[in-house]
Each structure stands twice: as C-alpha cells, then as structure tokens.
C-alpha atoms as a PDB file:
ATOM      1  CA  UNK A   1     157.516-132.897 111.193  1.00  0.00           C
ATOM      2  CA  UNK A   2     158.604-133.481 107.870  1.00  0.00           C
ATOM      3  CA  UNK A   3     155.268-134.972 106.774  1.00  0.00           C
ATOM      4  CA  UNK A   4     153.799-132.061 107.895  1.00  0.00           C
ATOM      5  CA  UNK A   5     151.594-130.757 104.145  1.00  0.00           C
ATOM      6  CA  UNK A   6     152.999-127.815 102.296  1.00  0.00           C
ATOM      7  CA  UNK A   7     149.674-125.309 101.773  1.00  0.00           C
ATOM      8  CA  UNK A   8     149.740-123.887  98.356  1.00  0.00           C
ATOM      9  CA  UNK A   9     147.949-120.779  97.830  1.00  0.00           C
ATOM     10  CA  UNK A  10     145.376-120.671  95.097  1.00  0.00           C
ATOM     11  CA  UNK A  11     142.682-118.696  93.287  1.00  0.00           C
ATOM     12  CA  UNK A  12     139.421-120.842  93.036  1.00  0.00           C
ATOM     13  CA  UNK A  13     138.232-120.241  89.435  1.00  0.00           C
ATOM     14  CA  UNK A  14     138.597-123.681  87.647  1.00  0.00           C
ATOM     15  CA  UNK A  15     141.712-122.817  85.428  1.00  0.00           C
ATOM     16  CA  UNK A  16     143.480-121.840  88.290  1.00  0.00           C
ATOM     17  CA  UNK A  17     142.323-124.700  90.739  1.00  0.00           C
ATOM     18  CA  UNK A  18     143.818-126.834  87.827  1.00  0.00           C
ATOM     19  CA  UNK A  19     147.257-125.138  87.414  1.00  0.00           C
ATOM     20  CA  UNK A  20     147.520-125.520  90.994  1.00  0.00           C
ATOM     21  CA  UNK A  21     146.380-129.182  91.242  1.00  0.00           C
ATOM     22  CA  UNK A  22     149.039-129.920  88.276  1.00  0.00           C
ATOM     23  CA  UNK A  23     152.170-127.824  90.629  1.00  0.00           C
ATOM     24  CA  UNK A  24     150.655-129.766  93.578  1.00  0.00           C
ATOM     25  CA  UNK A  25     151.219-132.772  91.963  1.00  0.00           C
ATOM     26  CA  UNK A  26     154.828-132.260  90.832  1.00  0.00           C
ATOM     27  CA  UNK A  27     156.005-130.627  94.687  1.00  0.00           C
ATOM     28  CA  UNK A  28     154.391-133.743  96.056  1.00  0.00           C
ATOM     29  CA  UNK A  29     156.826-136.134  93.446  1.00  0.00           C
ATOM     30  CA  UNK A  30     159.689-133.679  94.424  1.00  0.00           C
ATOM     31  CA  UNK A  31     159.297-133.594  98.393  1.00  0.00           C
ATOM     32  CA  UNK A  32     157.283-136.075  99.032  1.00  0.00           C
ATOM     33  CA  UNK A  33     155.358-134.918 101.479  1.00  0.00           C
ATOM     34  CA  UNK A  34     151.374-133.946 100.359  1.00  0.00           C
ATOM     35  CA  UNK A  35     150.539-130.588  99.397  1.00  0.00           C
ATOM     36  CA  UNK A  36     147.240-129.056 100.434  1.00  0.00           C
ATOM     37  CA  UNK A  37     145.260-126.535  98.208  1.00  0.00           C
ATOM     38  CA  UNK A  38     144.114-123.325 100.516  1.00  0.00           C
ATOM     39  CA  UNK A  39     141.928-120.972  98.036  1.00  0.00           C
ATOM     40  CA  UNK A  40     141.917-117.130  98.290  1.00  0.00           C
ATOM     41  CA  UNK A  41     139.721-115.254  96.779  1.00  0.00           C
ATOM     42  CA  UNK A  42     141.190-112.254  95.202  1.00  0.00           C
ATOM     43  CA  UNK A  43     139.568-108.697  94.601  1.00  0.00           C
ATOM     44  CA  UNK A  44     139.945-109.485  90.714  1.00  0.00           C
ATOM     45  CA  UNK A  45     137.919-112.088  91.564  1.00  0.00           C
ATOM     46  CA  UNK A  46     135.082-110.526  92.963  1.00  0.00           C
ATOM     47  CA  UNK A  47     135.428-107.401  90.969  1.00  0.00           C
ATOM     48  CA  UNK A  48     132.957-106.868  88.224  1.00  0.00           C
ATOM     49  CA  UNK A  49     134.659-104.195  86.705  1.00  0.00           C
ATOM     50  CA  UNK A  50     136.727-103.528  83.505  1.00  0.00           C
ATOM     51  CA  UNK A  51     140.403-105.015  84.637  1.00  0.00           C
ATOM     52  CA  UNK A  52     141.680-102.289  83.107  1.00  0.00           C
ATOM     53  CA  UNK A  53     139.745-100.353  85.460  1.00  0.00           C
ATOM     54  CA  UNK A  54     140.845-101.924  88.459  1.00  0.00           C
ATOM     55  CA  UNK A  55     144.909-102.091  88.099  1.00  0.00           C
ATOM     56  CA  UNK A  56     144.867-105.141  84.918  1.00  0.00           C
ATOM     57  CA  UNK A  57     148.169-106.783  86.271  1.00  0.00           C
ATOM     58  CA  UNK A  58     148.206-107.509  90.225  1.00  0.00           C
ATOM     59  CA  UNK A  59     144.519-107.777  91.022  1.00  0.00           C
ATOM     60  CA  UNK A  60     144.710-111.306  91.422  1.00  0.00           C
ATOM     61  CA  UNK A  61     147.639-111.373  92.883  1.00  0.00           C
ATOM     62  CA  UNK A  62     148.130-109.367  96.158  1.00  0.00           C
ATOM     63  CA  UNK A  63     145.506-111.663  97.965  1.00  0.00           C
ATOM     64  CA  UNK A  64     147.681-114.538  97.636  1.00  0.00           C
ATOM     65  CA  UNK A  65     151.128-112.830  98.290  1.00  0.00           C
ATOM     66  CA  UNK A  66     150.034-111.185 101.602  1.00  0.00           C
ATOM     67  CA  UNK A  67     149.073-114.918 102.731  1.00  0.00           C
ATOM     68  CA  UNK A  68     152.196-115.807 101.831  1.00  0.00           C
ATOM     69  CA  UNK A  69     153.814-113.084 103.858  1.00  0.00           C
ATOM     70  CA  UNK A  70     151.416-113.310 106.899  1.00  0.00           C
ATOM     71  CA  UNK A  71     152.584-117.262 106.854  1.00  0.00           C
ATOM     72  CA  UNK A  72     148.890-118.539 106.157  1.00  0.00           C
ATOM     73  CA  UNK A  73     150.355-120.034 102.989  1.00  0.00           C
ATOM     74  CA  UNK A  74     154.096-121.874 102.029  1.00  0.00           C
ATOM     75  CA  UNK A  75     154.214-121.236  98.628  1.00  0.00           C
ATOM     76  CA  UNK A  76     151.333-119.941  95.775  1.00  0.00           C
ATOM     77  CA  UNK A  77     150.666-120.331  91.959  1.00  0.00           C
ATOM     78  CA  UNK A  78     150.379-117.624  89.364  1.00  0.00           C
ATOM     79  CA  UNK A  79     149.587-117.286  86.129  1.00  0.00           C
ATOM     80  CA  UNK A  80     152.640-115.481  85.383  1.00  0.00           C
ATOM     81  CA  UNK A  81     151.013-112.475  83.052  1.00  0.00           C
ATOM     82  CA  UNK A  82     149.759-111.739  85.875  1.00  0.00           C
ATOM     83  CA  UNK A  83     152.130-110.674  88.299  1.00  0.00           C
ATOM     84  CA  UNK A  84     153.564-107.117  88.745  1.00  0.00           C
ATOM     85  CA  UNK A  85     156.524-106.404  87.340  1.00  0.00           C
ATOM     86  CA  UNK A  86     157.881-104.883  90.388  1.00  0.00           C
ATOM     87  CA  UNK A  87     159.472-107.700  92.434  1.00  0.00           C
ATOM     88  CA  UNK A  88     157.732-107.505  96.145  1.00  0.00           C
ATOM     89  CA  UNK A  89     159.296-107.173  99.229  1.00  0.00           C
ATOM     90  CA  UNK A  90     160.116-110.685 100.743  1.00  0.00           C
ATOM     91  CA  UNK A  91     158.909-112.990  98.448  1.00  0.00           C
ATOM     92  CA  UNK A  92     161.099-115.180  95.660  1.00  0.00           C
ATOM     93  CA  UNK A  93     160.162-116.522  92.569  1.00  0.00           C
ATOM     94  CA  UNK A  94     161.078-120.294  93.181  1.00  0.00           C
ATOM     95  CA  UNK A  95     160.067-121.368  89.536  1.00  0.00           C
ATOM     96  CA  UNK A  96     159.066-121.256  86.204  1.00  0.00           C
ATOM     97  CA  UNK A  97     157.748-124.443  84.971  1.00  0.00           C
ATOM     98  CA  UNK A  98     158.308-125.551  81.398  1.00  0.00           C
ATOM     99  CA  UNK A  99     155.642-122.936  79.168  1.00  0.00           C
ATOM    100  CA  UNK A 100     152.368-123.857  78.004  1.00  0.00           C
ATOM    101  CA  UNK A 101     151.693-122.657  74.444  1.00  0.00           C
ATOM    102  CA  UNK A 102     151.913-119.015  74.315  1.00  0.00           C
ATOM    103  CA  UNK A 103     149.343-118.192  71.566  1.00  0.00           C
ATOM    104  CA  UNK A 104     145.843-116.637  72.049  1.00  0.00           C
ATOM    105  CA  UNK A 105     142.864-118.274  70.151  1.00  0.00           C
ATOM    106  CA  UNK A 106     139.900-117.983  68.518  1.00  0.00           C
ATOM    107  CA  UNK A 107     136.302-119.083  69.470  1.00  0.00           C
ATOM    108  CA  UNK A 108     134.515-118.304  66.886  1.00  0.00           C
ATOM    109  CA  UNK A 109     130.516-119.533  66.002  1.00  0.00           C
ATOM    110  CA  UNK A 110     130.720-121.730  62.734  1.00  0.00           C
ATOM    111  CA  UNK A 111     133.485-122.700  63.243  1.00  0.00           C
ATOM    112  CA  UNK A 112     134.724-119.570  61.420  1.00  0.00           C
ATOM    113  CA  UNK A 113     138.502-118.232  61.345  1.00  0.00           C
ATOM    114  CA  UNK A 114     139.260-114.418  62.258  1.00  0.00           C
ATOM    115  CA  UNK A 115     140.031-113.758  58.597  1.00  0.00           C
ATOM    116  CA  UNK A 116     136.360-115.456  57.768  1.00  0.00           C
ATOM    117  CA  UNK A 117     134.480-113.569  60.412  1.00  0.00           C
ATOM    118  CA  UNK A 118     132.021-110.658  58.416  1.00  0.00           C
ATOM    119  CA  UNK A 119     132.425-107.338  58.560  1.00  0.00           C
ATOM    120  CA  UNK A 120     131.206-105.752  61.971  1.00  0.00           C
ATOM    121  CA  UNK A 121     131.577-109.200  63.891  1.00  0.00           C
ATOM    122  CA  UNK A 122     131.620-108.478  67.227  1.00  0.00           C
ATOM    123  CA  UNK A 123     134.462-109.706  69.204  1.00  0.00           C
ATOM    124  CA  UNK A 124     135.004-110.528  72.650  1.00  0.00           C
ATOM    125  CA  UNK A 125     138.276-109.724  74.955  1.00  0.00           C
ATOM    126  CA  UNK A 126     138.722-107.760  77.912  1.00  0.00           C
ATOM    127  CA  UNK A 127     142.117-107.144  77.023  1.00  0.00           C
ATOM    128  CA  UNK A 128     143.378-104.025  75.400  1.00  0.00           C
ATOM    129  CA  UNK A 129     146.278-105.503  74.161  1.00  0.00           C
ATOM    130  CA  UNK A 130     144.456-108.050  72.184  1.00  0.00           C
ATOM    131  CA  UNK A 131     142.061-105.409  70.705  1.00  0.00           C
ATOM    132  CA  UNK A 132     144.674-103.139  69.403  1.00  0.00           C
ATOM    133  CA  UNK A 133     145.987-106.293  67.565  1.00  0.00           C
ATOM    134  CA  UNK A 134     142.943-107.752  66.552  1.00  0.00           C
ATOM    135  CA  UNK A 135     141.185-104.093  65.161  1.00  0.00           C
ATOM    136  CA  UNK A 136     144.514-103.944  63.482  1.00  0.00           C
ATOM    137  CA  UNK A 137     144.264-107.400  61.871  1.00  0.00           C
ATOM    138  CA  UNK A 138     141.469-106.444  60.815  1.00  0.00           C
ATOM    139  CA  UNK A 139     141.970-103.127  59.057  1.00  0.00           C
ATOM    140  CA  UNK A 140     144.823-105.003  56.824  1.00  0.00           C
ATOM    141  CA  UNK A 141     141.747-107.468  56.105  1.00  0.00           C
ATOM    142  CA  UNK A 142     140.246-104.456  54.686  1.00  0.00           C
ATOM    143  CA  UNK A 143     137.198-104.589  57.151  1.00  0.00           C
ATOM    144  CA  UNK A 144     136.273-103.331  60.717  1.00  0.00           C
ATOM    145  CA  UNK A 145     135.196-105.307  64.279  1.00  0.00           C
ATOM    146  CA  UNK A 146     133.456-104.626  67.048  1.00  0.00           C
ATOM    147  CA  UNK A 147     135.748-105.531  70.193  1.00  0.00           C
ATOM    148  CA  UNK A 148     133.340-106.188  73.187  1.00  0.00           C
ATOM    149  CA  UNK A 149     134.597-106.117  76.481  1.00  0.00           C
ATOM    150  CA  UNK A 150     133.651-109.427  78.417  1.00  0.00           C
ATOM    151  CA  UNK A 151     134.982-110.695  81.929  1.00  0.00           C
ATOM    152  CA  UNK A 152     134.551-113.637  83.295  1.00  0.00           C
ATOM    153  CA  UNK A 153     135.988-117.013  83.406  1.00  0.00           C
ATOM    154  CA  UNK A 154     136.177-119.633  80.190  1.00  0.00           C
ATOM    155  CA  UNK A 155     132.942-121.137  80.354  1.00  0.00           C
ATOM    156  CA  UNK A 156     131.376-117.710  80.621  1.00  0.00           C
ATOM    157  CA  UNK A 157     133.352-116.482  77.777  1.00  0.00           C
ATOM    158  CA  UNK A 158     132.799-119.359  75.653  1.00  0.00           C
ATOM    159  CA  UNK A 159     129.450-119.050  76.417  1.00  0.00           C
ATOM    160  CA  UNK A 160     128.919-115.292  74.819  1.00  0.00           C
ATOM    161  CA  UNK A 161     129.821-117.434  71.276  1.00  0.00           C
ATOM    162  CA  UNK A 162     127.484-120.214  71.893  1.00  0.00           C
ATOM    163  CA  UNK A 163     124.615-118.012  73.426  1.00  0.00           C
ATOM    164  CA  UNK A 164     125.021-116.281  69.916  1.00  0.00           C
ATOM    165  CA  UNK A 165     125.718-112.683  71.534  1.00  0.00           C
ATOM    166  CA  UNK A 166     129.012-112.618  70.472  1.00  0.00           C
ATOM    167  CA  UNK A 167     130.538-113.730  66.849  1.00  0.00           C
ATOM    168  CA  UNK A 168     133.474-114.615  68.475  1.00  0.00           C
ATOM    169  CA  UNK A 169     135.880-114.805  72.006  1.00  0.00           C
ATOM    170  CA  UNK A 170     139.554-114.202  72.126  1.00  0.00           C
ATOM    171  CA  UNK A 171     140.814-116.249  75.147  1.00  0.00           C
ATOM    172  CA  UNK A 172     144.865-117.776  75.969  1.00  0.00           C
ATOM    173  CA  UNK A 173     145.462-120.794  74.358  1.00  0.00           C
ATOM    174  CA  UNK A 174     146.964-122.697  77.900  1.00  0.00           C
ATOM    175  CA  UNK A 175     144.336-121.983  79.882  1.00  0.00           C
ATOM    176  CA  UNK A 176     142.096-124.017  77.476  1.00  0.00           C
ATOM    177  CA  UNK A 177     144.679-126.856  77.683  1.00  0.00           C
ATOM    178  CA  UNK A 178     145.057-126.706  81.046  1.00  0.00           C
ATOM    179  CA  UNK A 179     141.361-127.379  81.944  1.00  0.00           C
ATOM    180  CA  UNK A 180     141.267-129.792  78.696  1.00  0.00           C
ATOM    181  CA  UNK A 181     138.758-127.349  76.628  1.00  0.00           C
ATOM    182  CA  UNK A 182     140.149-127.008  73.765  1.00  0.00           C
ATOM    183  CA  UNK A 183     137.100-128.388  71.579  1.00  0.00           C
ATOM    184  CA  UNK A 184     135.262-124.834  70.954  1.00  0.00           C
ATOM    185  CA  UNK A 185     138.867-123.695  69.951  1.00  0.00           C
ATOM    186  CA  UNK A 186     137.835-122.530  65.606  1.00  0.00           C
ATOM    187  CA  UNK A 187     141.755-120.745  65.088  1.00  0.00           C
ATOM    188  CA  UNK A 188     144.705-121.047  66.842  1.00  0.00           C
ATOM    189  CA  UNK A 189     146.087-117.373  66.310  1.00  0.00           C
ATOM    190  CA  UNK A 190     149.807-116.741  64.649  1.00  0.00           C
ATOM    191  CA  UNK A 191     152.089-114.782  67.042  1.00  0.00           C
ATOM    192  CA  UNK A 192     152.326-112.831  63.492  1.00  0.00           C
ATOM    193  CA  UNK A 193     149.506-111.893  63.778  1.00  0.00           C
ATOM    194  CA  UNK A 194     148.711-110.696  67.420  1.00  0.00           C
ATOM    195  CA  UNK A 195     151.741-111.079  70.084  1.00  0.00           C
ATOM    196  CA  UNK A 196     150.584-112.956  73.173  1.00  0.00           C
ATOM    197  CA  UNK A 197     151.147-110.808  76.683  1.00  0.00           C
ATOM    198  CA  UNK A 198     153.917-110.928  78.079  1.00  0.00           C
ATOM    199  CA  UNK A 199     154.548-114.233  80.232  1.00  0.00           C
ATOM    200  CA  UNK A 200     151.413-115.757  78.874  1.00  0.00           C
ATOM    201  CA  UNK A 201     151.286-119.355  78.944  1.00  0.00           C
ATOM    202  CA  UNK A 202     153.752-119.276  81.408  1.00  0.00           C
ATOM    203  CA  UNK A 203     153.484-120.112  85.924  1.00  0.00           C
ATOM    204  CA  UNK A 204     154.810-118.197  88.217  1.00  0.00           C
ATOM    205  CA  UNK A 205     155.509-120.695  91.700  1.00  0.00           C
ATOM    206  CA  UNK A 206     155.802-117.972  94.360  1.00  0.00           C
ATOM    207  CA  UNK A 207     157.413-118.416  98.305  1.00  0.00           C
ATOM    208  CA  UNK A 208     158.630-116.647 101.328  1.00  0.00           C
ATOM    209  CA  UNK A 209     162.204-115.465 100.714  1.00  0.00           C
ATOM    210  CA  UNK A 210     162.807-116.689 104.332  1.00  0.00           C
ATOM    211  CA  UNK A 211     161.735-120.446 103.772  1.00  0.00           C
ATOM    212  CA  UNK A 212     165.043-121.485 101.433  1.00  0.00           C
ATOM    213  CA  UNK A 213     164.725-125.150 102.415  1.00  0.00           C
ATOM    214  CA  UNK A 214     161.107-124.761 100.421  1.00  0.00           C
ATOM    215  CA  UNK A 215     162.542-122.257  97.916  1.00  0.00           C
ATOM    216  CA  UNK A 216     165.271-124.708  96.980  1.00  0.00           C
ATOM    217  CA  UNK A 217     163.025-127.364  96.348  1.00  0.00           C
ATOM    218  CA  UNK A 218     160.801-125.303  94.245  1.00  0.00           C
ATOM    219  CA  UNK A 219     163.445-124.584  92.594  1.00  0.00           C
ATOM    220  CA  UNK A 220     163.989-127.863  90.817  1.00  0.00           C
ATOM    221  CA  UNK A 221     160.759-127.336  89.129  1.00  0.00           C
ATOM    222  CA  UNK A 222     162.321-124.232  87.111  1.00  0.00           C
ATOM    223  CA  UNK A 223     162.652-124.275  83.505  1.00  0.00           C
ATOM    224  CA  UNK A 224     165.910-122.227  82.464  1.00  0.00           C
ATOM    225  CA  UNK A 225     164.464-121.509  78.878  1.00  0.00           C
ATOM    226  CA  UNK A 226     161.302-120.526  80.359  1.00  0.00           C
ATOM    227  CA  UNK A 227     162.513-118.200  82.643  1.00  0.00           C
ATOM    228  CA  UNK A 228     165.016-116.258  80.023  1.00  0.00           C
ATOM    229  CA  UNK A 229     162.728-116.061  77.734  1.00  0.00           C
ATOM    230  CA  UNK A 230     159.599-114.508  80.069  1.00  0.00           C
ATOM    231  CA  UNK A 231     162.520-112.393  82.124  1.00  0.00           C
ATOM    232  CA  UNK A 232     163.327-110.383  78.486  1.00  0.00           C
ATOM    233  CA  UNK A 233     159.111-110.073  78.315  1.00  0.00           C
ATOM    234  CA  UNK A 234     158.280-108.801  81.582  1.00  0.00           C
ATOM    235  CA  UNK A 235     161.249-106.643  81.175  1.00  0.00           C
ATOM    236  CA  UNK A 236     159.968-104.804  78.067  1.00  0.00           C
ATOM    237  CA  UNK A 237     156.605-104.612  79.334  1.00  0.00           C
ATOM    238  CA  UNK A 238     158.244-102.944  82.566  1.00  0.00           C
ATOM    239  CA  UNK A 239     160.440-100.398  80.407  1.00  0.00           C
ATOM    240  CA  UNK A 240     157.156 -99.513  78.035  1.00  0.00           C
ATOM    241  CA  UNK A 241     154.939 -99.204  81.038  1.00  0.00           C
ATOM    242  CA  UNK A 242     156.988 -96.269  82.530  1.00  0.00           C
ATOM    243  CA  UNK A 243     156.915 -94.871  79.383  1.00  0.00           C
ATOM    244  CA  UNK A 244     154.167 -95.325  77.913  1.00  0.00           C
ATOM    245  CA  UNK A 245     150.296 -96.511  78.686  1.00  0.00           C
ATOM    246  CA  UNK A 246     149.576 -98.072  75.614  1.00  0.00           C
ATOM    247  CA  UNK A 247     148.755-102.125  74.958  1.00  0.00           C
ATOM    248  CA  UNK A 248     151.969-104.022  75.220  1.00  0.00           C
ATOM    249  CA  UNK A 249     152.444-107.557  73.812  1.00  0.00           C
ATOM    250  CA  UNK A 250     155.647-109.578  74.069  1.00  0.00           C
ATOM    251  CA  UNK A 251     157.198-112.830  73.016  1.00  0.00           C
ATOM    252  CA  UNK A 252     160.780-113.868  73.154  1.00  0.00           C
ATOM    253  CA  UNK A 253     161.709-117.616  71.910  1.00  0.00           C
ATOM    254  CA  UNK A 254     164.663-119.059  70.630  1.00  0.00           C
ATOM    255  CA  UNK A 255     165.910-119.374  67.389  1.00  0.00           C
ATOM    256  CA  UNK A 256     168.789-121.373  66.065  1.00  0.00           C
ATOM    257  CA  UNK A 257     170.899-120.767  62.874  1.00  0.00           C
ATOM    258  CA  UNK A 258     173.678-122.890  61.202  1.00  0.00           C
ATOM    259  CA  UNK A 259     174.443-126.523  62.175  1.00  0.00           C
ATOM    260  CA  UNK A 260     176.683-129.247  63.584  1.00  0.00           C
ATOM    261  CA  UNK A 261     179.844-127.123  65.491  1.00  0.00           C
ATOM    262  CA  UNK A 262     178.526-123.535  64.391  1.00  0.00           C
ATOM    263  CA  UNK A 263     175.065-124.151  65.555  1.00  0.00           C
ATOM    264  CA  UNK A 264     173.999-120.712  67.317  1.00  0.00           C
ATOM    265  CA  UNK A 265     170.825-120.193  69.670  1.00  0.00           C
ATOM    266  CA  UNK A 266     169.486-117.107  69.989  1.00  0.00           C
ATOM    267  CA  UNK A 267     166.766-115.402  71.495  1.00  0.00           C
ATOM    268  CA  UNK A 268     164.606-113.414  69.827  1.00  0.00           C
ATOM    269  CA  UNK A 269     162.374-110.723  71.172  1.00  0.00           C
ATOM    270  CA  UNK A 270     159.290-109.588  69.611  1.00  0.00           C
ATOM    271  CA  UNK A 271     157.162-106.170  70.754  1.00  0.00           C
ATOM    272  CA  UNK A 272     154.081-104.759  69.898  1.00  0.00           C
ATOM    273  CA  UNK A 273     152.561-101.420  71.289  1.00  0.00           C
ATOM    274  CA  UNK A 274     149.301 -99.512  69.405  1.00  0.00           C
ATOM    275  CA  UNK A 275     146.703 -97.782  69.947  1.00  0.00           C
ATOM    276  CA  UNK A 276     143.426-100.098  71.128  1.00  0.00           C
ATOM    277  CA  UNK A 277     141.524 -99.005  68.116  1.00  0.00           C
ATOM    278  CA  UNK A 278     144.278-100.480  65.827  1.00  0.00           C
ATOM    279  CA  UNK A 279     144.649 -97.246  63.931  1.00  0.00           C
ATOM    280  CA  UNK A 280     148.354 -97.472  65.168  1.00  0.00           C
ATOM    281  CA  UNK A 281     150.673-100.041  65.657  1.00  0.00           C
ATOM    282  CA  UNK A 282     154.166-100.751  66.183  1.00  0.00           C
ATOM    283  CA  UNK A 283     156.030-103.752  66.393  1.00  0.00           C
ATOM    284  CA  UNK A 284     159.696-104.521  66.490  1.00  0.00           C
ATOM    285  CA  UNK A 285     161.681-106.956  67.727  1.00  0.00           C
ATOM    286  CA  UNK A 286     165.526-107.068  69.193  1.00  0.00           C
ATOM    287  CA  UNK A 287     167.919-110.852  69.133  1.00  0.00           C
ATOM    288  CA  UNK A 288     170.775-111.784  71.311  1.00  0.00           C
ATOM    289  CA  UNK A 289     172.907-114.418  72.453  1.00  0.00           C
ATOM    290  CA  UNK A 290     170.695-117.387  74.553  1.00  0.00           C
ATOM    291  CA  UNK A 291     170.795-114.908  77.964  1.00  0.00           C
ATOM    292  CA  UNK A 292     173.260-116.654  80.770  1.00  0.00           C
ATOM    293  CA  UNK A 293     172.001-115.108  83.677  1.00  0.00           C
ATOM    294  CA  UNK A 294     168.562-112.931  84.532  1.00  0.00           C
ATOM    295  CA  UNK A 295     170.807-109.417  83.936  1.00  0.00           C
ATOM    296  CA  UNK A 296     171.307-110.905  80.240  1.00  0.00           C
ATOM    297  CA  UNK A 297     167.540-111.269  80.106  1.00  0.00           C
ATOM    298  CA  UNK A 298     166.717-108.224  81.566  1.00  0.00           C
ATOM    299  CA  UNK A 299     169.068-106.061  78.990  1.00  0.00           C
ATOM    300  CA  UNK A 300     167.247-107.787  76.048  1.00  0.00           C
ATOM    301  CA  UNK A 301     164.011-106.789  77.297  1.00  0.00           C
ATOM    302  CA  UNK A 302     165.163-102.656  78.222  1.00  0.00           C
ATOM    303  CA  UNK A 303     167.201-102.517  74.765  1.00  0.00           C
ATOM    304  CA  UNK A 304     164.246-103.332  72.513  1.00  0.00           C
ATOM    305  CA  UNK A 305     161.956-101.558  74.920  1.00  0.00           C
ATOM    306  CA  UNK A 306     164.052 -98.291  74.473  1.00  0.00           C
ATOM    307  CA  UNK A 307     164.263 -98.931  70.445  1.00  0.00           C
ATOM    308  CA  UNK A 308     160.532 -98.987  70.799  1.00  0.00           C
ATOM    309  CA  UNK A 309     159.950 -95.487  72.515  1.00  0.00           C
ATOM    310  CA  UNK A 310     162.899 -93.989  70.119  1.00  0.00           C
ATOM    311  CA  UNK A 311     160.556 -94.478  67.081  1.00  0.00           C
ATOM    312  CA  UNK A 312     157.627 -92.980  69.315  1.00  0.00           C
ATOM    313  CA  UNK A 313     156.357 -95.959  71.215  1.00  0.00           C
ATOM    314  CA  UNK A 314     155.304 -93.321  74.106  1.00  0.00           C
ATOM    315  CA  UNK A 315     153.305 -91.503  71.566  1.00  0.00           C
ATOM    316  CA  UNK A 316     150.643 -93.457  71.210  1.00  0.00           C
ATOM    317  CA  UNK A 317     149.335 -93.088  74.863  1.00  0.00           C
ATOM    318  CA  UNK A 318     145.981 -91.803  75.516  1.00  0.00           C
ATOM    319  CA  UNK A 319     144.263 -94.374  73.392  1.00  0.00           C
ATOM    320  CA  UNK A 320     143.606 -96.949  76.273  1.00  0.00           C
ATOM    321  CA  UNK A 321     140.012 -97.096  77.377  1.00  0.00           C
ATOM    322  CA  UNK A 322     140.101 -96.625  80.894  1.00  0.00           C
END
C-alpha cells in the first residue's frame, strides 16, 4: 500500500501547475512514493470579474480545500497570499517552503523603469494594494498614472505591454521565476517603495488534519524563517482587515545588528495601508525578537496592526473600488 501515489491538489494555470510540479518533486524525494497532480478548477479561475469583486483572498482556494476535505485529494498547494486568514475547519498547514523573492516587478515597454514611465502611463494591476502604492509613488515623482485593472494569467498580462495597450504591468516577482519568465522583467521594485502582500512569494502546502502520518512528512518541507516571518504578515493583514477595508501590504524579514557573541536577529515588520488613489498612505513598521513559536509571530503582526489603526489606519476606508 505504501506505493500507493499521494494526489496533490492543484489549480491548472501554468504558474500554479509549476509550483505544484516543484512540491511534487520534493514529497516524492521525501516519501518516496510518486505524487500525482489532480487539477481543480477554482471559481477565481473561471471568474471574469474584478477579484476584488468576487472575495480577492479565498477564491482560488475553497475549490481545492473542500477536495481535500471530501478526501478526493491528500494534500494541495497554495500560493500563500492567497489563503484566508481564518484557519478552516479540519485542515493543517503542513508547510512553508523556503520563500521565493517577495518583491513585485515591473514590465514596462522600452524597457523603461517606473520612475522613467511619462506622465499619464497607464499601468496595469488588478490589485488595490499595488495601486495605492504605485499612484503614491508616483505623486512623490511629481506626476500622475493611470492604474488599469487587468486579470488574467502572466502571459496575458505581459501581453497588455507588448500588445502596446498598456505602458506597463505590475505582476509578483516569484511567479515569474517560478515559470522561468523573468526576461520581460524592465524593474525589480524596492519593498521601499511598494510593500509586497502579505505572504507573497511564499507556498502554502495544505492537508487533512486527520492524515498526521502525511502531515508529518509535509512537515519536513517547512521553512522556520519562512513561516515566522509570513505568520507576523497574515496576522496584520487579519487585524487591519477587521478594522479597516483599505489596501494592506506587509513584509516582515530579519535583520541582524552587532557581531560575534552579541549578534542579535530580529524581525522586522513593515505595513502599509492607503487609500487606492494614493492620495493617502500610511506605513509603519514594528521589530521584535526572531519569534520562537507562531503566538510570538502572531503578537508582532496584532501589535503593529493596532499601532496602525491608533494613528487612523481605519480611516481611510471607503476608498477601495469595489
């Protein structure tokens, strides 16, 4: 029986087909037994509306975790900024692999940078987060954009560039890797300068809570870093979110100071909320010790997140283009 292959639940666009062939891969060097990919289509999938329209977060989700639950799958791959912040109701999450790189990036025609785009370049992003940062960016610059919202996967996004409708396409910098695309990439964007969503770059490997043989294996393919540092994100963005509607961005990563015996790592938590027309933005960030345990995490995330709606983070709801 033990040969029998372990299904893993999957989305079928390309980028996710490949984060799932690269997780298949490693369960099949952990277990060795083979791993089968089953794809589910998800209503964010075949959805042509505005994400924001249809729940953002979740959409491509619950497809793959009620397989899961019905038994039709063993385990499933996320892209973590996807998932819910809610934890659901007998399901575990087994591991989070090592993080891709975080950042967003630019696709720009000409090869252009953001700061070299004209004045009135239309941008591409369906994400509000990104367009409160990037109309902001562009204010300091001293000049105005056009944010366009586009859907679709990477080659149709890319595409909006290279079909010359669009001056330019905001898309995650690990997806791009993943799928080896990084070519039409014209900026990789500083987390200064727009803060990446929270868990971006990031997997989320997904089980039954009943299978702990499976969940223990899975387990092995958890990065401790990882985890800590997306726990404090998804934990801000769940504070903000029930208290205010407003873009969120996140990004916690460690920082070290001093050296030899009083070497300290820390983690540090960045957070950005605005408005999506950039007129209003707020970003602050919260360190503490490297978190031990998920509470740790979790308390870095809340205590920022509170910080945030003391100075009037939940004031700037009602901007979000729904």
């Amino acid at each position: 029986m033990s040969a029998a292959p372990l299904r893993l639940g999957t989305r079928r666009s390309k980028l996710a087909m490949a984060q799932s062939g690269q997780v298949a891969d490693a369960v099949r060097e952990l277990t060795g037994r083979p791993v089968e990919l089953v794809e589910i289509t998800t209503y964010g999938d075949t959805s042509r509306e505005a994400l924001a329209q249809i729940g953002g977060t979740g959409v491509f989700v619950s497809a793959l975790r009620d397989a899961l639950l019905a038994g039709d799958v063993d385990f499933a791959v996320h892209s973590l900024k996807d998932l819910p912040t809610a934890a659901p109701e007998g399901l575990t999450l087994a591991a989070v692999p090592r993080r891709e790189d975080p950042r967003d990036v630019l696709v720009a025609r000409d090869g252009l940078t953001f700061e070299e785009l004209p004045d009135g370049a239309r941008v591409g992003t369906g994400s509000p987060r990104r367009m409160a940062q990037l109309n902001a960016w562009a204010r300091q610059l001293g000049r105005r954009i056009e944010t366009v919202a586009i859907r679709g996967n990477i080659d149709t996004r890319v595409g909006y560039v290279t079909s010359g409708e669009l001056d330019a396409v905001v898309l995650a910098a690990a997806g791009l890797t993943r799928i080896g695309r990084l070519e039409p990439v014209t900026e990789f964007i500083d987390t200064d300068a727009v803060l990446p969503a929270p868990g971006q770059g990031a997997l989320a490997v997904e089980c039954a809570a009943r299978d702990t043989a499976l969940a223990d294996a899975l387990a092995r393919l958890d990065d401790p870093a990882t985890r800590a540092a997306v726990t404090a994100e998804r934990s801000l963005l769940a504070a903000l979110e029930a208290g205010c509607s407003a873009p969120v961005g996140g990004l916690a990563e460690p920082s070290t100071h001093g050296s030899g015996a009083h070497q300290v790592t820390e983690l540090r938590l960045r957070g950005v909320v605005g408005t999506t027309d950039g007129t209003t933005l707020m970003q602050m960030s919260a360190t503490g010790g490297l978190p031990a345990s998920h509470d740790e995490a979790v308390a870095l995330g809340r205590e920022l997140a509170e910080e945030m709606l003391a100075k009037g983070a939940a004031g700037l709801m009602g901007e979000r283009a729904l």
